[in-house]
Protein backbone atom coordinates (compact mmCIF):
# COMPACT_ATOMS: atom_id res chain seq x y z
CA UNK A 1 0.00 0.00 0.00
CA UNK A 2 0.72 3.48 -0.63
CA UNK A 3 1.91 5.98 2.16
CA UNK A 4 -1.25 8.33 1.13
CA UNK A 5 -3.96 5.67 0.87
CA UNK A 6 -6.88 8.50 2.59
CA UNK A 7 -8.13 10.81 0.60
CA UNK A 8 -8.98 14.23 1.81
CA UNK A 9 -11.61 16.15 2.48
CA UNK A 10 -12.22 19.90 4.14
CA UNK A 11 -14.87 21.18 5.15
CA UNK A 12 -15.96 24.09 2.90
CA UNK A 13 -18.73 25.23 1.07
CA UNK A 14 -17.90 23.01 -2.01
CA UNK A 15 -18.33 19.93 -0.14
CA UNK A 16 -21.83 21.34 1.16
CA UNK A 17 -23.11 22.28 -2.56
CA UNK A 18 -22.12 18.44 -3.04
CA UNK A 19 -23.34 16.61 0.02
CA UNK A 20 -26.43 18.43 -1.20
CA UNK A 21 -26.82 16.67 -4.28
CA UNK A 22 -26.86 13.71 -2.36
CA UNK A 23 -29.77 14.60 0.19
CA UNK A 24 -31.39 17.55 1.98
CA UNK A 25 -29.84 18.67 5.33
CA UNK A 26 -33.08 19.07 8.50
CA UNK A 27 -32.78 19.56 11.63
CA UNK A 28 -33.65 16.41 13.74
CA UNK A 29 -35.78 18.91 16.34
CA UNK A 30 -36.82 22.15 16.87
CA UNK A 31 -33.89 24.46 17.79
CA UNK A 32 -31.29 22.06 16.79
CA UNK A 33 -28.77 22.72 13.89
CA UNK A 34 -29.44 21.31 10.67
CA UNK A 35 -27.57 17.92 9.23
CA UNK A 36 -26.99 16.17 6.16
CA UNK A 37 -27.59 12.55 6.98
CA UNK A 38 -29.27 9.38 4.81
CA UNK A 39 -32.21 7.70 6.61
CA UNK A 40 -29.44 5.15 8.11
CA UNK A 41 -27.14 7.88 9.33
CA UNK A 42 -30.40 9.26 11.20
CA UNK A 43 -31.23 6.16 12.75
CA UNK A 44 -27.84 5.81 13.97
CA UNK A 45 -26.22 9.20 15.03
CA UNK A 46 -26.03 10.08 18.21
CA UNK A 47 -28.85 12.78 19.29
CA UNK A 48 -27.40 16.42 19.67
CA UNK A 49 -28.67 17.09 22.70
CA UNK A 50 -27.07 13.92 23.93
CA UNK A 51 -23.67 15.02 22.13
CA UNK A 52 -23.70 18.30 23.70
CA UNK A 53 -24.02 17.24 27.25
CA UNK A 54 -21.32 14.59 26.67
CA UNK A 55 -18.76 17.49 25.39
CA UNK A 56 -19.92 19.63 28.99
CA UNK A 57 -18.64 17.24 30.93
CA UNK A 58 -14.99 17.13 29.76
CA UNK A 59 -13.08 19.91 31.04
CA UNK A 60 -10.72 21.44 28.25
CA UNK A 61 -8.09 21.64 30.90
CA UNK A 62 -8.05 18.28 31.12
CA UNK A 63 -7.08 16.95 27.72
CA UNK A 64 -3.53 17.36 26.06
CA UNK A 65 -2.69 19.56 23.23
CA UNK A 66 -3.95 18.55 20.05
CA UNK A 67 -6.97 17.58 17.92
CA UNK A 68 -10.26 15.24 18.63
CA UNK A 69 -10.29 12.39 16.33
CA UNK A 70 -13.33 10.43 15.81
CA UNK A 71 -12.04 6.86 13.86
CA UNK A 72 -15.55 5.86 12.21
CA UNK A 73 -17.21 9.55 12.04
CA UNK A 74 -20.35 8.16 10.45
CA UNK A 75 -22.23 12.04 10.29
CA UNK A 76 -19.75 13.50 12.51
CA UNK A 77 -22.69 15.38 14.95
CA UNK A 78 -20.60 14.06 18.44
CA UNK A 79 -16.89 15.18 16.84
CA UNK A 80 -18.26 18.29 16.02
CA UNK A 81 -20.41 19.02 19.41
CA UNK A 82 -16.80 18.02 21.08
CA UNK A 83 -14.53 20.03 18.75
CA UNK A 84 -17.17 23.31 19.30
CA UNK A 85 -17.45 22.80 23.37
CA UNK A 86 -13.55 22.26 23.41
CA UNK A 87 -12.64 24.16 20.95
CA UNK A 88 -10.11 22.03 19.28
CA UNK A 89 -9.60 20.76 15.39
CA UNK A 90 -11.71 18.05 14.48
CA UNK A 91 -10.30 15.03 12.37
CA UNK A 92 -12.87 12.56 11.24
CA UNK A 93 -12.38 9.15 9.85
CA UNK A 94 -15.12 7.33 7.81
CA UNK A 95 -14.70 4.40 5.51
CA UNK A 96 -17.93 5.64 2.69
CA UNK A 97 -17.66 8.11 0.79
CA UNK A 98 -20.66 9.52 0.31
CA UNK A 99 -21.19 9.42 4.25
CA UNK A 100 -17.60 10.67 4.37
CA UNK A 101 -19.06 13.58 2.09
CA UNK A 102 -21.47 14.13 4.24
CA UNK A 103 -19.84 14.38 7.43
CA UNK A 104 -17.44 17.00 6.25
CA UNK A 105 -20.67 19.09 5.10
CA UNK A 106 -21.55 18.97 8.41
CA UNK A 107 -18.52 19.95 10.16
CA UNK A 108 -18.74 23.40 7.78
CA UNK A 109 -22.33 24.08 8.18
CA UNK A 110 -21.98 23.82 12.02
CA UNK A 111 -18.90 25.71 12.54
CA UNK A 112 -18.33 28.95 13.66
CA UNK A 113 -16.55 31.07 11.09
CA UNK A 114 -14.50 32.95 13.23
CA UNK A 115 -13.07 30.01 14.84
CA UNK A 116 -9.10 29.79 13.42
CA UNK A 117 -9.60 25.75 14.60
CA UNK A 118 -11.60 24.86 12.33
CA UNK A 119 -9.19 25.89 8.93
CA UNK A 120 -7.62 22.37 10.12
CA UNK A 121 -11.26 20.44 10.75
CA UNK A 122 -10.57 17.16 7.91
CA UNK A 123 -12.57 14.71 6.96
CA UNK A 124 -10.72 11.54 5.38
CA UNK A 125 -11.53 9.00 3.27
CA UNK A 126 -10.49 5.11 4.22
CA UNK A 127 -9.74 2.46 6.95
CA UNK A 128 -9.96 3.98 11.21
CA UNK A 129 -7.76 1.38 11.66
CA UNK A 130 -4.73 2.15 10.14
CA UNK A 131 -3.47 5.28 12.43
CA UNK A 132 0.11 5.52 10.98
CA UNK A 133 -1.91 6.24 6.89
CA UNK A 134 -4.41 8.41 8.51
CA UNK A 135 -1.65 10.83 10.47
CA UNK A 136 -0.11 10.88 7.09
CA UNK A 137 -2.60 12.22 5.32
CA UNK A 138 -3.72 14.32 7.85
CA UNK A 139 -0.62 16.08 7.97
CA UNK A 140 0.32 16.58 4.64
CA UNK A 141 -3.21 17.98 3.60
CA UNK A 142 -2.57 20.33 6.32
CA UNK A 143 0.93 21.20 4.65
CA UNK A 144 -0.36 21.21 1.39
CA UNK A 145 -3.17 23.96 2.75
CA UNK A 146 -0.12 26.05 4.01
CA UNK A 147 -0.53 24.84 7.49
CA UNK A 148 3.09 23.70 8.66
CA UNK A 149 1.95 22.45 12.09
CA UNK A 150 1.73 18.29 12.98
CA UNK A 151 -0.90 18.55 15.75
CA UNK A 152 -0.90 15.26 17.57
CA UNK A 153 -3.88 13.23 19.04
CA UNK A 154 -5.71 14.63 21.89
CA UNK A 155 -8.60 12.45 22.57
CA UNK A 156 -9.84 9.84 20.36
CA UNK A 157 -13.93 8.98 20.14
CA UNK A 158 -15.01 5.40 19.03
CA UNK A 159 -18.55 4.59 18.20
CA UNK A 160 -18.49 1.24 16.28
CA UNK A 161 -21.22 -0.03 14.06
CA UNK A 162 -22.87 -3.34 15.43
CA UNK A 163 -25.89 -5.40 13.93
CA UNK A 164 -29.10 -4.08 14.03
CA UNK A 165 -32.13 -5.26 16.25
CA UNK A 166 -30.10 -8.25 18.20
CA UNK A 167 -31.15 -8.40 21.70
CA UNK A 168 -27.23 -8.41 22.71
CA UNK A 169 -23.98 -7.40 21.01
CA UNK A 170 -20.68 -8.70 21.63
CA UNK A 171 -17.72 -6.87 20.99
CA UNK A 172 -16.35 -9.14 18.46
CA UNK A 173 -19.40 -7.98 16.13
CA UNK A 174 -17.97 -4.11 16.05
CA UNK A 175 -16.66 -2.47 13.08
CA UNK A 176 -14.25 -1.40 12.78
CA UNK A 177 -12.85 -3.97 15.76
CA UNK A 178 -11.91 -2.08 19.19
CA UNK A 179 -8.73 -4.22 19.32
CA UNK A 180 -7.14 -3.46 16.13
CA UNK A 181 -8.58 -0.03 16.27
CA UNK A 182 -7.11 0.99 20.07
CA UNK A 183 -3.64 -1.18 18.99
CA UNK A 184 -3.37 1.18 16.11
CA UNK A 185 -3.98 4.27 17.95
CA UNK A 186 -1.87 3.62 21.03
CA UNK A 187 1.19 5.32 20.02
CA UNK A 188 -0.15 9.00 18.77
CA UNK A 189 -2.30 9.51 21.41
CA UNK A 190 -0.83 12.40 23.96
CA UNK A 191 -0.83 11.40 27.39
CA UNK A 192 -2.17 13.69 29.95
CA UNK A 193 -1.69 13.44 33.65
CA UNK A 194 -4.24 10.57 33.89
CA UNK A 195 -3.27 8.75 30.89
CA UNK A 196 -4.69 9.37 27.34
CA UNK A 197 -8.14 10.29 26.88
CA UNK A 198 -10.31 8.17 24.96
CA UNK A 199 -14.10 8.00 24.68
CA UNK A 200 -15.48 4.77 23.78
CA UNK A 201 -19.72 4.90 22.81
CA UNK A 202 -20.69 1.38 23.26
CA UNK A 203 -24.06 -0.67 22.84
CA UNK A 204 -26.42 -0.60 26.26
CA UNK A 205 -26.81 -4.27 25.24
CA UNK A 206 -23.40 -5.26 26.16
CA UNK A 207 -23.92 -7.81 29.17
CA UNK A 208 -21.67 -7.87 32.23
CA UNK A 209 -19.50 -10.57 30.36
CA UNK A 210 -18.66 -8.11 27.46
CA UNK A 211 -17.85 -5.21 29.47
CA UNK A 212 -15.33 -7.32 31.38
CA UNK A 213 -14.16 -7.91 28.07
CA UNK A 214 -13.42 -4.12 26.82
CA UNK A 215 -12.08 -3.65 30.51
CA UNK A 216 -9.66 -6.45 30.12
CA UNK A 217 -8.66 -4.92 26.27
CA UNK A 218 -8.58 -1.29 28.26
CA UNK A 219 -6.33 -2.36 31.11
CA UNK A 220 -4.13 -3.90 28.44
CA UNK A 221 -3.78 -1.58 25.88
CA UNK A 222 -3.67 1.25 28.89
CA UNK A 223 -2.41 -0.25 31.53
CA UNK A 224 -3.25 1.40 34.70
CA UNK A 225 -5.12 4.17 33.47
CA UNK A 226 -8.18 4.74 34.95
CA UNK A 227 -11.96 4.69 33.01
CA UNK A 228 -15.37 5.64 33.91
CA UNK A 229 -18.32 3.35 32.78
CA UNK A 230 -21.15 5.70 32.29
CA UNK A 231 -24.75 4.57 32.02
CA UNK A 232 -27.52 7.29 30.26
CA UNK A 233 -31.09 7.57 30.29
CA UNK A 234 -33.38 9.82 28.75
CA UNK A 235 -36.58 8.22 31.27
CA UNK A 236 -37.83 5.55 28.96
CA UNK A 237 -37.41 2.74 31.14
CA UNK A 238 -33.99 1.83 29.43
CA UNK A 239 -30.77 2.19 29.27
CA UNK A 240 -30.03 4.66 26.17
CA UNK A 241 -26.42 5.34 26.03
CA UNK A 242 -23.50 2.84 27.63
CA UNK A 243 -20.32 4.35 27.21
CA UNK A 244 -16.63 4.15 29.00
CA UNK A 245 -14.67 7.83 29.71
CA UNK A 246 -10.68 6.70 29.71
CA UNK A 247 -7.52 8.54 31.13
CA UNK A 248 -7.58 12.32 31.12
CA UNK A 249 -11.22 12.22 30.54
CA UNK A 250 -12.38 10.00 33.57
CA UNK A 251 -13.36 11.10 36.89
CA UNK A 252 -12.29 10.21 40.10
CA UNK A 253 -14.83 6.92 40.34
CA UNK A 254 -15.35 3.60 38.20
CA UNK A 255 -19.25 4.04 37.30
CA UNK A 256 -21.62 6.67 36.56
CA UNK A 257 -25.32 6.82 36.03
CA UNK A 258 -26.89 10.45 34.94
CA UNK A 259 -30.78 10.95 33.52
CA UNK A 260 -30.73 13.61 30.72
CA UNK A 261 -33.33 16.52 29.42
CA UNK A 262 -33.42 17.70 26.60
CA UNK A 263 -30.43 19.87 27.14
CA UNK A 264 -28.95 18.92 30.29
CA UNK A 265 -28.40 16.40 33.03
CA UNK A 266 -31.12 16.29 35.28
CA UNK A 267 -29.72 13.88 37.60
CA UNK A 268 -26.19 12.20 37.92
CA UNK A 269 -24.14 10.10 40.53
CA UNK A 270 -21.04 7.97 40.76
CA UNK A 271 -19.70 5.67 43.02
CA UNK A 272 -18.82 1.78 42.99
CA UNK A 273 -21.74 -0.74 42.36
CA UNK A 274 -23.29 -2.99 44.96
CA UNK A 275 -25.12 -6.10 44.71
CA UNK A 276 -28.82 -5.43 46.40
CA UNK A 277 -30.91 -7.56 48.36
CA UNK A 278 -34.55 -8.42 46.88
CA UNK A 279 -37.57 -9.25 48.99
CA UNK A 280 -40.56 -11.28 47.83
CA UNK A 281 -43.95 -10.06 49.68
CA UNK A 282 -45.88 -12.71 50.42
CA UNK A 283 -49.13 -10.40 50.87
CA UNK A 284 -50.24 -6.82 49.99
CA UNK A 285 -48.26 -3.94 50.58
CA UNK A 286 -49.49 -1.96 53.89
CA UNK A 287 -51.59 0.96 52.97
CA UNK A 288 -49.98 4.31 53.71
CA UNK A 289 -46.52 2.21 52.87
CA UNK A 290 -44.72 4.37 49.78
CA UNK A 291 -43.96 2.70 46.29
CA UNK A 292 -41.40 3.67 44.15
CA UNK A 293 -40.46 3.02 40.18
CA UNK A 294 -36.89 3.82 39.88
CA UNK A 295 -35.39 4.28 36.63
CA UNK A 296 -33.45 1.08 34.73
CA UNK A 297 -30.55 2.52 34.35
CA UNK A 298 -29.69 3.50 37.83
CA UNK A 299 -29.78 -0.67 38.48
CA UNK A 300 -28.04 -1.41 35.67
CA UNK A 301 -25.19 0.95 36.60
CA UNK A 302 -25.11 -0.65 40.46
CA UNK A 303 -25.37 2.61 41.50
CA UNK A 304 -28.81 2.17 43.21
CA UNK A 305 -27.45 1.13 47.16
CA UNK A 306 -25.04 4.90 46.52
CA UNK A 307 -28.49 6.36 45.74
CA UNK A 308 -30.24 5.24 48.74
CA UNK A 309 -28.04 6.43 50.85
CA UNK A 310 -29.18 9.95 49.52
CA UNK A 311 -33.04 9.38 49.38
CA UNK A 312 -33.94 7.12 52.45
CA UNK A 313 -35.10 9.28 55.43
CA UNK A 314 -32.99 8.54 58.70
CA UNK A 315 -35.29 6.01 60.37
CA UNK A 316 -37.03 4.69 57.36
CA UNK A 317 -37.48 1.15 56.03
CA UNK A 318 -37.43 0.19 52.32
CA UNK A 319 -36.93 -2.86 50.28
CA UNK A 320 -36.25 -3.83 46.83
CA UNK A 321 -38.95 -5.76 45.40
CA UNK A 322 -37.66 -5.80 41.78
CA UNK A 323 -34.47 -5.00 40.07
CA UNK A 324 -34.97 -6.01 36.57
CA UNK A 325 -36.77 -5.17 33.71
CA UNK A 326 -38.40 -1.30 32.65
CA UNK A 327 -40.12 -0.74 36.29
CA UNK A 328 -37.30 -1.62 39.14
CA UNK A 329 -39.46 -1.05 42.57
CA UNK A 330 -39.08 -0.02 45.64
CA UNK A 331 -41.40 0.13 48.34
CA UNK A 332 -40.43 2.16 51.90
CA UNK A 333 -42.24 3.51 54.80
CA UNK A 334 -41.48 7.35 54.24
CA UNK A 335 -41.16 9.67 51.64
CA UNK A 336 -38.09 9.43 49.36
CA UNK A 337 -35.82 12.79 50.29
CA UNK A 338 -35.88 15.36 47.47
CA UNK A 339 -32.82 16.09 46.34
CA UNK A 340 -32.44 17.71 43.04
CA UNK A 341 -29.21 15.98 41.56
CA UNK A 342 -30.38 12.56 42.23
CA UNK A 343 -34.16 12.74 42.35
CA UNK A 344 -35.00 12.62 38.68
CA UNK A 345 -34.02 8.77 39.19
CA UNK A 346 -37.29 8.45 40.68
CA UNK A 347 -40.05 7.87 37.52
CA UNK A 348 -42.99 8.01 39.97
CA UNK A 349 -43.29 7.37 43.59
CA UNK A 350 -46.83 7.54 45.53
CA UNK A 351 -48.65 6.02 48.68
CA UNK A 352 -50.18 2.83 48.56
CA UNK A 353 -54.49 3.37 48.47
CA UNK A 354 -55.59 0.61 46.35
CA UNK A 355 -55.47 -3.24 46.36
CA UNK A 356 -57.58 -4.75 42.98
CA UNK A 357 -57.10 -8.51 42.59
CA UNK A 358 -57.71 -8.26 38.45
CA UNK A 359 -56.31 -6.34 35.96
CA UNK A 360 -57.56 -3.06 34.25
CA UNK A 361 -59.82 -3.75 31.16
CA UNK A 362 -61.86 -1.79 29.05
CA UNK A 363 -65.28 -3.61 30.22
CA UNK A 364 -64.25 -3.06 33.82
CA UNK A 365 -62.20 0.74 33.65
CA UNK A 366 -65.54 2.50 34.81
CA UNK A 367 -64.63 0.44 38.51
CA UNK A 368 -61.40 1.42 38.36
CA UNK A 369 -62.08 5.08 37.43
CA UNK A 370 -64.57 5.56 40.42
CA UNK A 371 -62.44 3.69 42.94
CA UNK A 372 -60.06 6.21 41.99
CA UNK A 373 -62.66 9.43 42.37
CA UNK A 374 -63.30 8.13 46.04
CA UNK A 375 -59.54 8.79 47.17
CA UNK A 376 -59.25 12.31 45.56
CA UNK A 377 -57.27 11.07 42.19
CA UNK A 378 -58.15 12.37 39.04
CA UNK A 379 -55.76 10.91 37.12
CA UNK A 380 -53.92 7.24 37.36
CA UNK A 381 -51.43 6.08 34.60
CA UNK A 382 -50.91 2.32 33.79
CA UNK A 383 -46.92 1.50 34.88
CA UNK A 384 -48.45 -2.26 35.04
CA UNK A 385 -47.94 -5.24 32.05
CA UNK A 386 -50.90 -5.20 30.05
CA UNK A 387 -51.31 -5.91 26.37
CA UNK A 388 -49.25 -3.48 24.49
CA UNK A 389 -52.47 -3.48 21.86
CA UNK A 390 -55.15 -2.62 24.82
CA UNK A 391 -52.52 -0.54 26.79
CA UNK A 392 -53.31 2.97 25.24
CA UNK A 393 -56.98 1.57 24.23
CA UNK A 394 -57.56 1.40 28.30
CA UNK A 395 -55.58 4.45 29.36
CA UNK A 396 -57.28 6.09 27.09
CA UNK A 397 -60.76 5.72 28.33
CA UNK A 398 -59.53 5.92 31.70
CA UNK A 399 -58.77 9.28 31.21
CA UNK A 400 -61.79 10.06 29.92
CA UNK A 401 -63.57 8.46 32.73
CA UNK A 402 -61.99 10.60 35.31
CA UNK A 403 -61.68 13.66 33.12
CA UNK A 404 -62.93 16.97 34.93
CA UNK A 405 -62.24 15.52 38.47
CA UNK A 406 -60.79 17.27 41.10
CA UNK A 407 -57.86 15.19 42.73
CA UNK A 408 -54.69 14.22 42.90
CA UNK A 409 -52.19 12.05 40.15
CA UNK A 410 -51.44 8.49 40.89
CA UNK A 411 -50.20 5.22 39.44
CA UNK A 412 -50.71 1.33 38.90
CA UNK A 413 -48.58 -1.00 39.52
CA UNK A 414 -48.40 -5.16 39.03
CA UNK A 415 -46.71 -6.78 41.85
CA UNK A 416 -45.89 -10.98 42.43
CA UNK A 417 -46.91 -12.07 45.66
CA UNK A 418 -45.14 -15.42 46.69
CA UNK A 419 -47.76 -17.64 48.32
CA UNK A 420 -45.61 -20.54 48.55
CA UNK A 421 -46.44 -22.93 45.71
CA UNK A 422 -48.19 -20.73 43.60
CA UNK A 423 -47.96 -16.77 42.58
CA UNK A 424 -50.63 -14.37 43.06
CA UNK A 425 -50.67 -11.23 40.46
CA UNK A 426 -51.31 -8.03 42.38
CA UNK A 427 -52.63 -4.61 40.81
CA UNK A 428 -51.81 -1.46 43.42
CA UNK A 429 -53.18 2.23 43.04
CA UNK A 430 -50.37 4.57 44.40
CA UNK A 431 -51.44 8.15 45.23
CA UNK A 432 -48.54 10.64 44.35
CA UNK A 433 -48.10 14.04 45.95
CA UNK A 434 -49.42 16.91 44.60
């Protein structure tokens, strides 16, 4: 192979006139900048919002000297949030051409003008892989552009491609592979104080076995350098976002949970996880006891026991009474402490009113609605497993039913109670505070 094998491409209004033969750059949502991107690339790309609030939480003082390079760029939206909140070059890698096209369109319709970094923002052409080719040709389309400097790497951003709609992901499946990729990028990386600083966006799907895996390829590649695993919801019941923050960019503990807006972290904490005890009830809940749904990704992180320690009252009981799935719960005897950096963990939390042995259905929701009138609540969302075909059919007309009351919100819930031999399904009413 050739010593040039990546072709170049800057940012400029040439490469927008083309990317916009190719397709028509939107905005995504209101407010946010417009992108050129195929339907793929939209599926695929990491939200703005999201990209912005990952570039606020790396301190500028904290990286090395140099440029952010982003080794499969795909559209380029989280090197180009980073490279505008650090204010440092961006150099994107991305093996397709047209996408690679695109990409660079977006790096010149998003920058600021003004900014001198940006006259050395490239886009090339060809394998992330091969580090040694793509320094190359970084440099000398920076000499041949009249720029004499040879900027080195200051933090590199990974966000593989993996197959679509599989219910888990192994690491082996990523392209281009994190081995090869991390191997090839060892040596240019500066090293800061804390290491190098690399920022690796990973698949939530990755089970405890696989992350063990990219620590094991982390502590070898970086050996004693410390990482971050950071787990990010938006407050759909899931896990959106899985990454792992290495070296310089890191913080002073090994996991991190934070809930996002739709501009900013609502609620974040850190810490080591702990293993949590479960409890099975083996009859109703007390009424006047307090239920809780707790967001997923605060147990998947094993963050939840550092969490407690915030919420629970001095003096109050509480147990876990499930820690998988979209609804972890909680149920304790006093109100959950509000605290505004870790409260937004809490989806819904209310006091227990209502036992109902049978499920909500539409023949039966006029039962449900008045029970609901009788303890001042006006309005009761469905967190419980019901057909996902009926679901909005019967909160629909539930809302209906107790439209125009005066009241309080509240919520049901579906809870297993162990009766020995044989399980008993559950359906509790929890009144929430106004």
């Amino acid at each position: 192979m050739s010593e040039h094998t990546h072709v170049d491409l800057l940012p400029s209004e040439k490469i927008v006139k083309e990317a916009g033969e190719i397709v028509k750059s939107r905005s995504n949502k209101k407010g946010e900048p417009s992108f050129f991107m195929n339907d793929d690339m939209r599926k695929l790309s990491t939200p703005w919002n999201i990209s912005q609030i990952r570039s606020s939480q790396i301190n500028p003082n904290d990286l090395p000297a140099g440029v952010i390079l982003d080794a499969a760029a795909g559209s380029g939206v989280q090197l180009i949030a980073l490279t505008k909140g650090l204010r440092r070059p961006a150099l994107g890698v991305e093996i397709e051409k047209e996408v690679a096209i695109l990409c660079a369109a977006n790096m010149h319709i998003a920058s600021d003008k003004n900014d001198l970094q940006r006259t050395m923002d490239r886009v090339l052409i060809g394998d992330g892989t091969r580090a040694g080719e793509v320094m190359s040709a970084f440099w000398k389309s920076l000499r041949d552009a009249g720029t004499r400097a040879h900027p080195p790497i200051a933090m590199l951003h990974l966000d593989p491609a993996r197959p679509r709609d599989a219910q888990k992901h192994h690491i082996e499946e990523m392209r281009p592979p994190l081995k090869e990729l991390l191997n090839s990028w060892n040596e240019y990386l500066q090293i800061g104080p804390r290491g190098p600083a690399v920022l690796l966006d990973l698949s939530p799907r990755l089970d405890s076995q696989q992350r063990n895996m990219v620590n094991s390829l982390l502590e070898t590649t970086f050996p004693g350098v410390p990482r971050t695993w950071e787990w990010l919801s938006q407050g759909g019941g899931r896990v959106d976002r899985l990454s792992v923050w290495v070296g310089s960019i890191s913080s002073k503990n090994s996991h991190r949970c934070i809930r996002v807006g739709r501009k900013n972290i609502m609620a974040k904490i850190e810490g080591r996880p702990e293993v949590s005890k479960m409890v099975k009830l083996n009859s109703p809940p007390p009424f006047e006891s307090w239920m809780s749904i707790i967001d997923a990704s605060l147990i998947e992180s094993g963050l939840q026991e550092s969490w407690l320690k915030k919420v629970i009252a001095p003096g109050c009981g509480y147990s876990w009474l499930r820690l998988e799935g979209r609804r972890p719960l909680l149920i304790h005897t006093e109100p959950l402490v509000d605290i505004d950096e870790v409260s937004e963990f809490v989806v819904c939390s209310g006091k227990v009113v209502q036992h109902r042995l049978t499920p909500p259905e539409l023949r039966t929701i006029s039962q449900v609605a008045n029970a609901a009138v009788r303890h001042g609540i006006n309005k009761v969302t469905l967190r419980c497993n019901i057909d996902p075909e009926m679901h909005p059919k019967i909160q629909r007309k539930l809302d209906s039913e107790l439209k125009g009351n005066d009241g309080s919100k509240a919520f049901m819930i579906d809870l297993e109670l162990d009766r020995g031999d044989t399980k008993h399904l559950l359906y509790v009413v929890c009144k929430e505070e106004k």
